[in-house]
Protein backbone atom coordinates (compact mmCIF):
# COMPACT_ATOMS: atom_id res chain seq x y z
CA UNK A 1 -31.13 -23.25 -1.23
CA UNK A 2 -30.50 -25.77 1.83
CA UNK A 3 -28.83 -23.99 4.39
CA UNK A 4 -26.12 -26.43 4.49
CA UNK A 5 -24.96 -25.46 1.53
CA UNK A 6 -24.79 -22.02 1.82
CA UNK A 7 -22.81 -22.90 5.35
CA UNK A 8 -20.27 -25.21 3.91
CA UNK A 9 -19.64 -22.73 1.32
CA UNK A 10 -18.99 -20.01 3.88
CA UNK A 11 -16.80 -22.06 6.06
CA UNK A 12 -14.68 -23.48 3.01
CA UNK A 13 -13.97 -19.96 2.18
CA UNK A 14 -13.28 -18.77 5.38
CA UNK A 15 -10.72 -22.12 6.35
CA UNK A 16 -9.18 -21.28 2.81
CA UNK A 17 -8.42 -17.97 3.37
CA UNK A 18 -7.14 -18.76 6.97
CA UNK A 19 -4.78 -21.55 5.62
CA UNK A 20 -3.33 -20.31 2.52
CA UNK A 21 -3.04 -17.05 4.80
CA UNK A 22 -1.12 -18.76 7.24
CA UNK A 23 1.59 -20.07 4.34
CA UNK A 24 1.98 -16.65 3.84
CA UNK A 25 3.21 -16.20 7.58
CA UNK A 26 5.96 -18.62 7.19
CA UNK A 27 7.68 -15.73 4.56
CA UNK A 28 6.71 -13.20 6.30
CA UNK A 29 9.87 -11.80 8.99
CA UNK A 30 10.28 -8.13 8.49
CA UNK A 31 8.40 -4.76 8.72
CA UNK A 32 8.88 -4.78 5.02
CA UNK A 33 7.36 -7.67 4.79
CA UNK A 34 4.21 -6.68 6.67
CA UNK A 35 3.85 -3.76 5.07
CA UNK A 36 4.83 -4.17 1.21
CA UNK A 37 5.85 -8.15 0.62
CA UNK A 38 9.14 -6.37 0.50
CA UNK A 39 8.68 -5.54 -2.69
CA UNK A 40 9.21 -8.53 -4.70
CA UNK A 41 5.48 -9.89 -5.85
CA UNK A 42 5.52 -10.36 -9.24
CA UNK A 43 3.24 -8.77 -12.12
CA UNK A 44 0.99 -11.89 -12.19
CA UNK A 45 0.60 -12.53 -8.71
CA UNK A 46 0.15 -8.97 -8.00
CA UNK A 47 -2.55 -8.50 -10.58
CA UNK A 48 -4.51 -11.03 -9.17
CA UNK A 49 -4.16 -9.84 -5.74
CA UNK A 50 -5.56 -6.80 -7.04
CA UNK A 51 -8.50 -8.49 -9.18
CA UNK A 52 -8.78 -10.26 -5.55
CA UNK A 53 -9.11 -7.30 -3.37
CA UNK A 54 -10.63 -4.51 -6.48
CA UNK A 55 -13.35 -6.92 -7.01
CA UNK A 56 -16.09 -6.04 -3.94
CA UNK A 57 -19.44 -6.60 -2.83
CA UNK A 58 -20.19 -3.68 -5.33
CA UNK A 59 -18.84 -5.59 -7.98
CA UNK A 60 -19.82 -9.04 -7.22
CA UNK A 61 -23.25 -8.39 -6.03
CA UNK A 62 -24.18 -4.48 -6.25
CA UNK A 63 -23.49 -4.03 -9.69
CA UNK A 64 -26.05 -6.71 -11.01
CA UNK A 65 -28.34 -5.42 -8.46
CA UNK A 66 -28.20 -1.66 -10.00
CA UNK A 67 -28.37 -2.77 -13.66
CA UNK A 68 -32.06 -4.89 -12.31
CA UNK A 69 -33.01 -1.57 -11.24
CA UNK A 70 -32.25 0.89 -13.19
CA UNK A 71 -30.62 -0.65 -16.61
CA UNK A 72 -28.17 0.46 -18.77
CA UNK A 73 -27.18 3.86 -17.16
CA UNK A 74 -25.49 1.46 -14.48
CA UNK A 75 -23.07 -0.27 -17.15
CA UNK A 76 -21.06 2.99 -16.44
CA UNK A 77 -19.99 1.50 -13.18
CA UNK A 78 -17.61 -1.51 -14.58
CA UNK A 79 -16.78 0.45 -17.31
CA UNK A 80 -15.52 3.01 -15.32
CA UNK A 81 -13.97 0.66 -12.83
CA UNK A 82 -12.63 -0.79 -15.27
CA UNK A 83 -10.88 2.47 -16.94
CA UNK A 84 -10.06 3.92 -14.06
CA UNK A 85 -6.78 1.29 -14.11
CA UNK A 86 -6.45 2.72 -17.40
CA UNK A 87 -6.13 6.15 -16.26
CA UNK A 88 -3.63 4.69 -13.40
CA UNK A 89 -1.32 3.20 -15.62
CA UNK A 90 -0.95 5.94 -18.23
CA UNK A 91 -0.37 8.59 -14.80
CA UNK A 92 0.38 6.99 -11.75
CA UNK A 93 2.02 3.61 -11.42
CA UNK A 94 5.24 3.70 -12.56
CA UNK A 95 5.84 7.42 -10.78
CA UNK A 96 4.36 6.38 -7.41
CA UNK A 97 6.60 2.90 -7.10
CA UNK A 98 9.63 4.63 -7.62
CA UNK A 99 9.18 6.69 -5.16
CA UNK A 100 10.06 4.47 -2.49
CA UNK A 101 7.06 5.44 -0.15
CA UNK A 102 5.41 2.52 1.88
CA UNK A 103 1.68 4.67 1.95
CA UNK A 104 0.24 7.45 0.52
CA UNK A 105 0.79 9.77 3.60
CA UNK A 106 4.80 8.48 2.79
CA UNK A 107 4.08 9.88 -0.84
CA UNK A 108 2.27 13.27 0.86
CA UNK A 109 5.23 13.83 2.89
CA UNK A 110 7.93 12.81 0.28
CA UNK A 111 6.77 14.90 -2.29
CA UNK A 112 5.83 18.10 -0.43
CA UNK A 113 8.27 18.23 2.56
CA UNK A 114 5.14 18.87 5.00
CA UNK A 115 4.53 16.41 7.87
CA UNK A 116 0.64 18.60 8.25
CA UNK A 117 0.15 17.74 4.83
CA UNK A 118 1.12 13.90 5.56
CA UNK A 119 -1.49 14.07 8.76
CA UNK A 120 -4.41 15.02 6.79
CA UNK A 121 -3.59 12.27 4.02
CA UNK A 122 -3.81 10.15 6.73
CA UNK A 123 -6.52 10.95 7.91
CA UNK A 124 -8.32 10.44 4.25
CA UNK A 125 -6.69 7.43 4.25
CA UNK A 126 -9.04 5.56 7.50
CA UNK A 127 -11.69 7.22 6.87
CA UNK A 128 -11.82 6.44 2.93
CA UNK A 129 -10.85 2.78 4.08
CA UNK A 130 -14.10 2.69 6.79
CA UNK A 131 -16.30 3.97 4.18
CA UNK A 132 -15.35 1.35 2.10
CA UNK A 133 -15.34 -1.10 4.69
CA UNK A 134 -18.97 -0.84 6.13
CA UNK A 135 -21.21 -2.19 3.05
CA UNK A 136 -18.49 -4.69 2.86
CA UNK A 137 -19.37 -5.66 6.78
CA UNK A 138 -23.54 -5.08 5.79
CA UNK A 139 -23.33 -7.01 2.41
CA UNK A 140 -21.71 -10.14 4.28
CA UNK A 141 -24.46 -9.53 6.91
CA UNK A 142 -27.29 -9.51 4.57
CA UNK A 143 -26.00 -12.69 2.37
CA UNK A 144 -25.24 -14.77 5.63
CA UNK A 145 -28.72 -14.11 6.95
CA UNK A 146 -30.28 -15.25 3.58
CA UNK A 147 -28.93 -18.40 3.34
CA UNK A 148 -28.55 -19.58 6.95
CA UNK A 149 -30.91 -17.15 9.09
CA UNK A 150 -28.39 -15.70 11.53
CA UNK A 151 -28.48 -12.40 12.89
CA UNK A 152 -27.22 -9.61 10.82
CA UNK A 153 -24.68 -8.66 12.46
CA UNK A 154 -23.05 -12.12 12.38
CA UNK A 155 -21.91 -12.20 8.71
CA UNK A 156 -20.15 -8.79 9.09
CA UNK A 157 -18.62 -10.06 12.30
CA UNK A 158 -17.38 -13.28 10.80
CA UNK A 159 -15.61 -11.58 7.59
CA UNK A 160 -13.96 -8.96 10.05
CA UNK A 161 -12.54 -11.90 12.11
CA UNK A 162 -11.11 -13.83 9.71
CA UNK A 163 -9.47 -10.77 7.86
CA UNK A 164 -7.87 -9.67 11.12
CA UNK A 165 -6.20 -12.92 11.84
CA UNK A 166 -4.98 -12.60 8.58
CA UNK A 167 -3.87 -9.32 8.47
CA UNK A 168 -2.32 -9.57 11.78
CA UNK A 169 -0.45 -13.04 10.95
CA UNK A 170 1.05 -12.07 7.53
CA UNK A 171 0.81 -8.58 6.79
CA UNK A 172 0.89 -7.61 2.96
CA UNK A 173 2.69 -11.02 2.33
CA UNK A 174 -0.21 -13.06 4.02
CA UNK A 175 -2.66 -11.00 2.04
CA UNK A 176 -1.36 -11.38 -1.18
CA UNK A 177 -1.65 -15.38 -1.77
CA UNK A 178 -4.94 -14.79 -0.14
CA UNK A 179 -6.24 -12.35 -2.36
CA UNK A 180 -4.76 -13.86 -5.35
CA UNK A 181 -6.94 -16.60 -4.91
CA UNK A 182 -10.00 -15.32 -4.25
CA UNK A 183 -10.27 -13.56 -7.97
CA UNK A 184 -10.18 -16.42 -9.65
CA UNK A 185 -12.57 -17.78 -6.92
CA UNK A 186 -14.70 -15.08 -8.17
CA UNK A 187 -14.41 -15.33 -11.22
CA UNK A 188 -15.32 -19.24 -10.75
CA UNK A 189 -18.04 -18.62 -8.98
CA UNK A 190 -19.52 -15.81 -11.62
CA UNK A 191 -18.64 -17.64 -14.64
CA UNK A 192 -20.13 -21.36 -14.11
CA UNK A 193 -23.58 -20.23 -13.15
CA UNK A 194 -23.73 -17.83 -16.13
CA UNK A 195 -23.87 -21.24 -18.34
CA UNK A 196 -26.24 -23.01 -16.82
CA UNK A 197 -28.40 -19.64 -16.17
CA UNK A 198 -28.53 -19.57 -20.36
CA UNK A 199 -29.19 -23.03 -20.87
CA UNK A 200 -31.89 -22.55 -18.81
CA UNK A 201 -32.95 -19.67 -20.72
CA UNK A 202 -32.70 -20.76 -23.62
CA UNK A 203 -34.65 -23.90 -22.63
CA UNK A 204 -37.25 -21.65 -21.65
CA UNK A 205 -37.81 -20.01 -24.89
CA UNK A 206 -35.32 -17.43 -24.68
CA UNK A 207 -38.01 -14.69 -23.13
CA UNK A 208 -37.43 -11.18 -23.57
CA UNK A 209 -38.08 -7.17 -22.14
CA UNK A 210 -41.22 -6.22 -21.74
CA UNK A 211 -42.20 -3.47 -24.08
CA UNK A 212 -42.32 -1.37 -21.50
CA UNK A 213 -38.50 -2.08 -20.46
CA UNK A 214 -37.57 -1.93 -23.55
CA UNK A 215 -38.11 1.49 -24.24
CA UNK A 216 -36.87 2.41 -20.42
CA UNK A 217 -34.88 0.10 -18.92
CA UNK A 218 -32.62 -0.64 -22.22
CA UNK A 219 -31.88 2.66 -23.26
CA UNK A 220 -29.59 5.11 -21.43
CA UNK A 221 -30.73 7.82 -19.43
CA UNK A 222 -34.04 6.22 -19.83
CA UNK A 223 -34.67 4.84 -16.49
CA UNK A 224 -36.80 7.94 -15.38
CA UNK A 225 -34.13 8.44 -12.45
CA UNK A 226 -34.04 12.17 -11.14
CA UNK A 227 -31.46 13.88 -13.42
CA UNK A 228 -29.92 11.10 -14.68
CA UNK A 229 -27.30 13.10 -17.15
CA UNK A 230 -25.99 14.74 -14.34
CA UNK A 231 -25.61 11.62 -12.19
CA UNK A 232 -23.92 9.79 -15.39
CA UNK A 233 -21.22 12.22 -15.92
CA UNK A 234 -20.54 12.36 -12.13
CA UNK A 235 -20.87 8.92 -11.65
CA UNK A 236 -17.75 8.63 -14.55
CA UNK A 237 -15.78 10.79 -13.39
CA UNK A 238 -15.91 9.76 -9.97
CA UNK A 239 -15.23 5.89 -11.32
CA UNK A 240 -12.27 7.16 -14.07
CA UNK A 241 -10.45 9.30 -11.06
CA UNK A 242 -11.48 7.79 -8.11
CA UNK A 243 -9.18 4.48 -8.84
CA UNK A 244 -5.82 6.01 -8.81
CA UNK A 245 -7.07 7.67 -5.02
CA UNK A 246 -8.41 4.26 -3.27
CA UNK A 247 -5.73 3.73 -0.82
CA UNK A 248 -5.87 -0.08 -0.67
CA UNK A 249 -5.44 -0.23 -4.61
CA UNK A 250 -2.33 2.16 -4.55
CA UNK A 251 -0.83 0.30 -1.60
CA UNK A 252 -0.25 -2.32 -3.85
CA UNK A 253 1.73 -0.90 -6.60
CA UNK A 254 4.63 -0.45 -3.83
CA UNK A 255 4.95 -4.17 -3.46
CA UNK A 256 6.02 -4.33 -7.41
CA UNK A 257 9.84 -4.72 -7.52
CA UNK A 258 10.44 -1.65 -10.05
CA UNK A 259 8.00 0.78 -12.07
CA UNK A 260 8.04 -1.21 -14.92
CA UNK A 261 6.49 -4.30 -13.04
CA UNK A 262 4.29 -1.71 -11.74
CA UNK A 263 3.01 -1.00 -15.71
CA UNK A 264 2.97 -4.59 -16.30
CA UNK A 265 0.46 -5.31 -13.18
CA UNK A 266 -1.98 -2.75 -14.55
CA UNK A 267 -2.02 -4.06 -17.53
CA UNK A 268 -2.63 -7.42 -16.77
CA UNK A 269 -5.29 -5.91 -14.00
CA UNK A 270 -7.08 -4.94 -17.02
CA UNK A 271 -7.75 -7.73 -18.90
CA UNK A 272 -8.60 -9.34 -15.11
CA UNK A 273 -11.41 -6.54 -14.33
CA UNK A 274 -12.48 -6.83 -18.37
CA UNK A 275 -13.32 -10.52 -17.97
CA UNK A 276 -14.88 -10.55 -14.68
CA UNK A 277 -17.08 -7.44 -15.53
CA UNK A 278 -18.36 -9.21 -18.61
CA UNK A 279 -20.27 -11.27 -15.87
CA UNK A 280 -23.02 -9.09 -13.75
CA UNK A 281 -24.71 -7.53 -17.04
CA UNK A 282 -25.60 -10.62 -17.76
CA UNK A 283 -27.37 -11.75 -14.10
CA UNK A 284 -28.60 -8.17 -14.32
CA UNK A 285 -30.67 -8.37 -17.42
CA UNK A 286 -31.77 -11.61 -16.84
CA UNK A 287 -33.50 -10.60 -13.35
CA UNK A 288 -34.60 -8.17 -15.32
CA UNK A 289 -36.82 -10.62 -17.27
CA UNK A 290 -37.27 -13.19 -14.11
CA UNK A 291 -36.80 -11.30 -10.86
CA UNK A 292 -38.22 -7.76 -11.52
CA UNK A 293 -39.57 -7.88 -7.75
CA UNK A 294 -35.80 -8.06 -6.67
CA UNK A 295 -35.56 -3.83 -8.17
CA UNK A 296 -33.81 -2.13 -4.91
CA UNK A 297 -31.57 -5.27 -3.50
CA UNK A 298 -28.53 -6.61 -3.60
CA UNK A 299 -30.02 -10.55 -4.00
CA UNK A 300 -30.28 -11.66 -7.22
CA UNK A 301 -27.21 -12.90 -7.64
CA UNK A 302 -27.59 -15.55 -5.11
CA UNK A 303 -31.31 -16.02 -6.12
CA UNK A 304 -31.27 -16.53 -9.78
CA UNK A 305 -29.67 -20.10 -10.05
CA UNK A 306 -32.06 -21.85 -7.58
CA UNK A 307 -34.87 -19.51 -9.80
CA UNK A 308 -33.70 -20.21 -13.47
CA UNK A 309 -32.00 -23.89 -12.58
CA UNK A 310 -33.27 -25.02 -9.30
CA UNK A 311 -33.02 -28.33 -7.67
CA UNK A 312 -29.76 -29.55 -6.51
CA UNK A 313 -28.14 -28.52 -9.27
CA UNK A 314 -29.38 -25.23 -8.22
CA UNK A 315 -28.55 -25.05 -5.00
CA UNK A 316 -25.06 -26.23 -5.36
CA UNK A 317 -24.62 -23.22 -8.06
CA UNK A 318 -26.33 -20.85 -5.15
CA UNK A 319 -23.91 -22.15 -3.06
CA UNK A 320 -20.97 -21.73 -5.28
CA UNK A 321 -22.55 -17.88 -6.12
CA UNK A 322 -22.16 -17.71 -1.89
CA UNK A 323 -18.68 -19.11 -2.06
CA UNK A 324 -17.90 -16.48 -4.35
CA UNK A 325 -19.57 -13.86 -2.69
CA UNK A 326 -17.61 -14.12 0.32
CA UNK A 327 -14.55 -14.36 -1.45
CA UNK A 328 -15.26 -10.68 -2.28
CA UNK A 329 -16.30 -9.48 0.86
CA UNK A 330 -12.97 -11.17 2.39
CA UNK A 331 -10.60 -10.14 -0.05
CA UNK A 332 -11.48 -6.61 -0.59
CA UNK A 333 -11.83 -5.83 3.34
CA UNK A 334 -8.04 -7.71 3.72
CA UNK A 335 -6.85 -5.00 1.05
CA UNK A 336 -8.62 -2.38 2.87
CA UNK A 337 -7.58 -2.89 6.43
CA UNK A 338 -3.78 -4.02 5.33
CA UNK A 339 -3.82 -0.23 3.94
CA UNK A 340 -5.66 1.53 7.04
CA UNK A 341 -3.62 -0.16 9.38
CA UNK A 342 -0.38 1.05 7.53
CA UNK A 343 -0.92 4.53 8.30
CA UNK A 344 -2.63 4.00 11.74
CA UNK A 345 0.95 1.83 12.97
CA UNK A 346 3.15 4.06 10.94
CA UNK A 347 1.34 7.73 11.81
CA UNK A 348 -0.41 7.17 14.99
CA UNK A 349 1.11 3.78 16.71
CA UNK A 350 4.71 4.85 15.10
CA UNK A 351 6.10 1.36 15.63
CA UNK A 352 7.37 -1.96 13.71
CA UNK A 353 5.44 -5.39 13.62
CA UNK A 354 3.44 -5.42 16.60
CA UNK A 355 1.73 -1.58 16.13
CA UNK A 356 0.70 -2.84 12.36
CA UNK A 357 -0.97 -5.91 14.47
CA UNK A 358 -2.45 -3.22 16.74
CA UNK A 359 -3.38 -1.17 14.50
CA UNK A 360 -5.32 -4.08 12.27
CA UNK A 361 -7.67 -4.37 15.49
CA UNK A 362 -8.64 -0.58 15.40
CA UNK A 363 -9.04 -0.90 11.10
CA UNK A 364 -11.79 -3.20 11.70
CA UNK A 365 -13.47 -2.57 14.53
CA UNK A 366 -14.72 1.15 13.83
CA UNK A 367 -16.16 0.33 10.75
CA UNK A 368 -17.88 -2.80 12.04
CA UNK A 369 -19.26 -0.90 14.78
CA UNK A 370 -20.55 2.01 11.69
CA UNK A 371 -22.04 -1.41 9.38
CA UNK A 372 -24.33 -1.99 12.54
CA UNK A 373 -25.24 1.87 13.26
CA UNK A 374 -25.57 3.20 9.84
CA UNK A 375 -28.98 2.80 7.84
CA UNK A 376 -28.20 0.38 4.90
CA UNK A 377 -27.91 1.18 1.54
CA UNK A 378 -27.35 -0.49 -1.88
CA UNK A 379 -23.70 -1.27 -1.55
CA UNK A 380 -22.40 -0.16 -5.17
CA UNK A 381 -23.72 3.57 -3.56
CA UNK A 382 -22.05 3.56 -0.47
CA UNK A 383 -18.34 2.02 -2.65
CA UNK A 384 -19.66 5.03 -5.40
CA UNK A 385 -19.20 7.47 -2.87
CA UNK A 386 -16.05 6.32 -1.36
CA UNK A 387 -14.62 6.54 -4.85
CA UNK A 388 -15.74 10.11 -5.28
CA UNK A 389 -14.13 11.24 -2.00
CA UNK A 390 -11.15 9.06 -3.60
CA UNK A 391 -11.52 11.18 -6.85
CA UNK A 392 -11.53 14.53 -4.58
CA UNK A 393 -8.60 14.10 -2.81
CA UNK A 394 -5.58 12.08 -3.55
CA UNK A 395 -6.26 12.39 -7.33
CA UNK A 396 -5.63 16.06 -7.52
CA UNK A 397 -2.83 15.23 -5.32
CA UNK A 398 -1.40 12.20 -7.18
CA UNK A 399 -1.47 13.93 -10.56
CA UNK A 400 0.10 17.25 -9.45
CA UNK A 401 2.39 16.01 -6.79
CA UNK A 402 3.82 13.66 -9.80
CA UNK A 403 3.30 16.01 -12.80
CA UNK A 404 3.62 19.67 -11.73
CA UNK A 405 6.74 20.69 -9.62
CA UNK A 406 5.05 24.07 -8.69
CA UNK A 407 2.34 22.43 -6.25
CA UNK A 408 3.15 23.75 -2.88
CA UNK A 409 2.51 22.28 0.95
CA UNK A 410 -0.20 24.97 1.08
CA UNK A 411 -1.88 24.01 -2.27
CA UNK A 412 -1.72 20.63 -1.75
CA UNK A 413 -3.89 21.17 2.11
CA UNK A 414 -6.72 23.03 0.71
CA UNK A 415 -7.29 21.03 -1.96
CA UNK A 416 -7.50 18.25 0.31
CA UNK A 417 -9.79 19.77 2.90
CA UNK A 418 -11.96 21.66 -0.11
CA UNK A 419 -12.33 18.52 -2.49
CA UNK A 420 -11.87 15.63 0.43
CA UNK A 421 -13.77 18.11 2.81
CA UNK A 422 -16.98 18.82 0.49
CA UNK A 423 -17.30 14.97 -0.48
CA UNK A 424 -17.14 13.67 2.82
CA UNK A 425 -19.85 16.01 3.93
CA UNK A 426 -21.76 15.02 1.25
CA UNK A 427 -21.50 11.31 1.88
CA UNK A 428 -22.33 12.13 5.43
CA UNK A 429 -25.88 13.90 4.33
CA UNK A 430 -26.34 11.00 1.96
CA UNK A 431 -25.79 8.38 4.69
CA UNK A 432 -27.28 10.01 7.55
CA UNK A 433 -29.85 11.90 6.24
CA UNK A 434 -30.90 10.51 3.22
CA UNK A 435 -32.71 10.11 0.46
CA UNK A 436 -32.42 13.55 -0.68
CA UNK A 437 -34.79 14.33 -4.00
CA UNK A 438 -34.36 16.88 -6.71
CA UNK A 439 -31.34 18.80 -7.60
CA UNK A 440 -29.86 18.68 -4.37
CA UNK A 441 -29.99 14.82 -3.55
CA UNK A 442 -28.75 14.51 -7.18
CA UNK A 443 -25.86 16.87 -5.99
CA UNK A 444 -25.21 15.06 -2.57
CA UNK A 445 -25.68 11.54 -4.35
CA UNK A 446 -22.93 11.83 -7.09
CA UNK A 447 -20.69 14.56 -5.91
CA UNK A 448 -17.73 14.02 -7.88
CA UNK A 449 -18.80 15.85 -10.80
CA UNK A 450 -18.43 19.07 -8.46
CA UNK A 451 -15.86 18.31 -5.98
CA UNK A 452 -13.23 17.42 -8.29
CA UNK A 453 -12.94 20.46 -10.13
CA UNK A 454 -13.04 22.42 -6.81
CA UNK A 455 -10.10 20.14 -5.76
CA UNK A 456 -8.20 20.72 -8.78
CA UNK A 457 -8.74 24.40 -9.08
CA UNK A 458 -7.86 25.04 -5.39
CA UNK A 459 -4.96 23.04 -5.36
CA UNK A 460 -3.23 25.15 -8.59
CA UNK A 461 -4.75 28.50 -7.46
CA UNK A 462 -3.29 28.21 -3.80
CA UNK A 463 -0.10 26.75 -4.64
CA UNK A 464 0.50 29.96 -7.55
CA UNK A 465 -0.30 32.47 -4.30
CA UNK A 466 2.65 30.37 -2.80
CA UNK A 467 5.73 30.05 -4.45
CA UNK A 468 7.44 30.23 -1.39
CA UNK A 469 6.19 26.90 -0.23
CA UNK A 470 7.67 24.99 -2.92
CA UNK A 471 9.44 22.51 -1.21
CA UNK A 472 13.58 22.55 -1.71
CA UNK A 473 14.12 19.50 -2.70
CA UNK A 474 11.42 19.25 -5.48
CA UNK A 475 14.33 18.91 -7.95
CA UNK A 476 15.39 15.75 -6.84
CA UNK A 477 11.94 14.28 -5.84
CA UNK A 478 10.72 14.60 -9.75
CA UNK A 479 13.67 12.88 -11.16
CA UNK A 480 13.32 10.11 -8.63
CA UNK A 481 9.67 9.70 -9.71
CA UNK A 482 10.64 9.78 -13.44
CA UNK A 483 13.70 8.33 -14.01
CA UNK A 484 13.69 4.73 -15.04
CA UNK A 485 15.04 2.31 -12.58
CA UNK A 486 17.47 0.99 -15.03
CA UNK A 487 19.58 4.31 -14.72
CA UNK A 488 20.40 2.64 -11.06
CA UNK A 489 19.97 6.08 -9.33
CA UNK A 490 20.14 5.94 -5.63
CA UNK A 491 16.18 3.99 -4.77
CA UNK A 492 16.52 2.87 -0.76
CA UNK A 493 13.15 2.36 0.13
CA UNK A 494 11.66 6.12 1.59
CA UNK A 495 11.36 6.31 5.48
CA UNK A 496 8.87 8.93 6.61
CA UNK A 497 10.80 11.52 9.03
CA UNK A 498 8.70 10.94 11.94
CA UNK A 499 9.81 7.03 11.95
């Protein structure tokens, strides 16, 4: 692709993002407003801000990458992205907007009366957010060094620079026209090339598998990966739970006006995340047939058009795939740091407007510095294993704090530091001192299908060993959560005691 291209591309999306960000500031006046859009975005908007922001590197460029690789064992991954909203709506939404919190340590602290138990969500909270953030930061790195030849560490640096102006300008309101945009940019920039890239193969005779592939590659748990049932069922239940725990998802639900908009959004989320993840299969399978030397990488997105279609035709649909690309990487790291810097200015800063700016700096900055330390990996792993922590910890917490009125203060902390505490040391060993083979790099690899239950049981065990710990005003708390807003109980928004 000519490098101009692939720069124009870049800087379009980056202006874009700026300017429609920077409408956003005009509407933007109080803490509300920086925080939650004060609550007024509608089902629509909000959907697409969460297409916008849901939609990753993993999504946009890891997920075809793992389906080249490995085949259909990785078509669990937008499937379960995908259902994960499904699990959300039928548990979560609806509960968690009425109950007035700004963040999930607000929730934490609402629900259980425990300002240690609001600390260590916060805590999960950053450091969920920085896992997630650093293959963003790598992925943007890689992409801008393949189609211009800059340094690595330039890409990363440009996508955290543009999302902290943003952040810092607008807040949540800023964020949201942003994001909104940038899914159907995405989707744009997935879709169109998929028609040319089957013209072309079609004109091409329509090749198909080798034999070999298609007794391997085709067929699920086929792929000869070490104990690949296992890492399925773990990989599931990490992508089915770990949706309703991913801070910068959840953070958005509070910007609904009531619980019903709340339902609404997921549901039109879903038929957002169903039509983009039609998409990668399809760039997956066919780099399959054309690409098989890409196996490993996170590329052939961006190098099947100039591949299948080529000339300028081909470059300008590489350079749209770039366009698109970027889109993600901006989008989804806005979502994450509007979330981390939430609890950082509310729990650490403890101040209005200008701590939330402050506190945007510090979001990106650690991970950017962590993107340039840590030894790179394929970045649907690396967001894998920041939804299994998700799964381990505020999952267990979400669906007992909202469904079970005996879970306790005490419960509710080890479950977080066993589930949330065994995940993130497992990530750790994965990240730092991986590959691990056999049973045990299976184990540290896809940890969900073991730290879950642990989280679970030791939240429900703890909290029956505590009944004095049930907070006092758990009575009121659960009919807040489920009472329909229509009833026109008494909903001011929830202010954490230590603000």
């Amino acid at each position: 692709m000519s490098t101009a291209y692939g720069v124009t591309a870049v800087v379009l999306v980056a202006l874009a993002a700026v300017l429609i960000g920077g409408f956003g500031i005009r509407l933007s006046r109080t803490t509300s407003d920086f925080y939650v859009a004060s609550r007024t975005v509608s089902p629509l908007w909000n959907a697409s801000a969460i297409g916008g922001e849901y939609l990753s590197a993993a999504s946009f460029l890891g997920i075809a990458g793992l389906i080249l690789t490995y085949g259909a064992d990785m078509l669990w991954l937008p499937v379960g992205w995908t259902g994960g909203y499904l699990v959300l709506l039928v548990l979560v939404s609806a509960p968690l907007r009425r109950s007035g919190a700004y963040t999930l340590p607000d929730f934490a602290e609402a629900r259980l009366e425990s300002m240690a138990v609001r600390r260590l969500a916060g805590v999960l909270v950053v450091l969920i957010g920085w896992l997630y953030l650093m293959p963003q930061f790598q992925s943007a790195g890689l992409v801008l060094q393949a189609i211009t030849g800059a340094p690595e560490w330039a890409g990363g640096l440009l996508v955290a620079a543009v999302v902290a102006v943003n952040v810092m300008s607008g807040g949540m309101r800023s964020i949201t026209f942003v994001q909104a945009f940038q899914y159907w940019l995405k989707l744009t920039a997935l879709a169109v090339p998929v028609v040319f890239l089957l013209l072309a193969w079609q004109a091409d005779g329509a090749p198909g598998l080798s034999a070999h592939d298609t007794t391997t590659w085709a067929l699920p748990l086929a792929s000869g990966k070490e104990y690949s049932l296992y890492s399925t069922y773990s990989l599931i239940l990490a992508t089915f739970l770990g949706t309703m725990g991913l801070p910068h998802v959840l953070v958005r639900f509070y910007t609904n006006p009531d619980g019903r908009a709340a339902r609404r959004t997921t549901l039109v989320v879903l038929s957002l995340l169903g039509a983009f993840y039609l998409l990668p299969a399809i760039y997956g399978a066919l780099g399959r047939i054309y690409l098989p030397e890409l196996a490993g990488s996170d590329t052939v997105v961006l190098t099947l058009p100039g591949r299948l279609v080529g000339g300028m035709l081909g470059d300008l649909l590489t350079a749209l795939v770039t366009a698109g690309a970027f889109a993600a990487f901006l989008s989804t790291s806005s979502g994450l740091t509007v979330s981390v810097a939430g609890v950082i200015g509310q729990d650490i800063l403890k101040g209005g407007v200008r701590s939330f700016r402050a506190a945007a700096v510090l979001a990106v900055i650690v991970p950017l510095g962590l993107a340039a330390l840590a030894r790179s990996l394929p970045v649907a792993d690396v967001v894998g294993l920041a939804f299994a922590v998700a799964a381990s910890s505020f999952c267990p917490l979400l669906v007992l704090g909202i469904w079970w009125r005996r879970l306790t203060s005490t419960g509710a902390m080890a479950g977080l530091l066993a589930g949330g505490g065994l995940a993130c040391c497992a990530v750790m060993m994965t990240i730092v001192g991986g590959p691990h083979t056999g049973l045990l790099g299976a184990l540290l690899a896809q940890p969900a299908a073991w730290t879950v239950p642990i989280a679970f049981a030791v939240m429900v065990v703890v909290s029956l060993l505590t009944p004095a710990r049930i907070p006092a005003g758990v009575a009121r708390t659960m009919v807040r959560l489920h009472t329909p807003e229509i009833l026109d109980l008494d909903r001011g928004d929830w202010r954490p005691r230590s603000s």
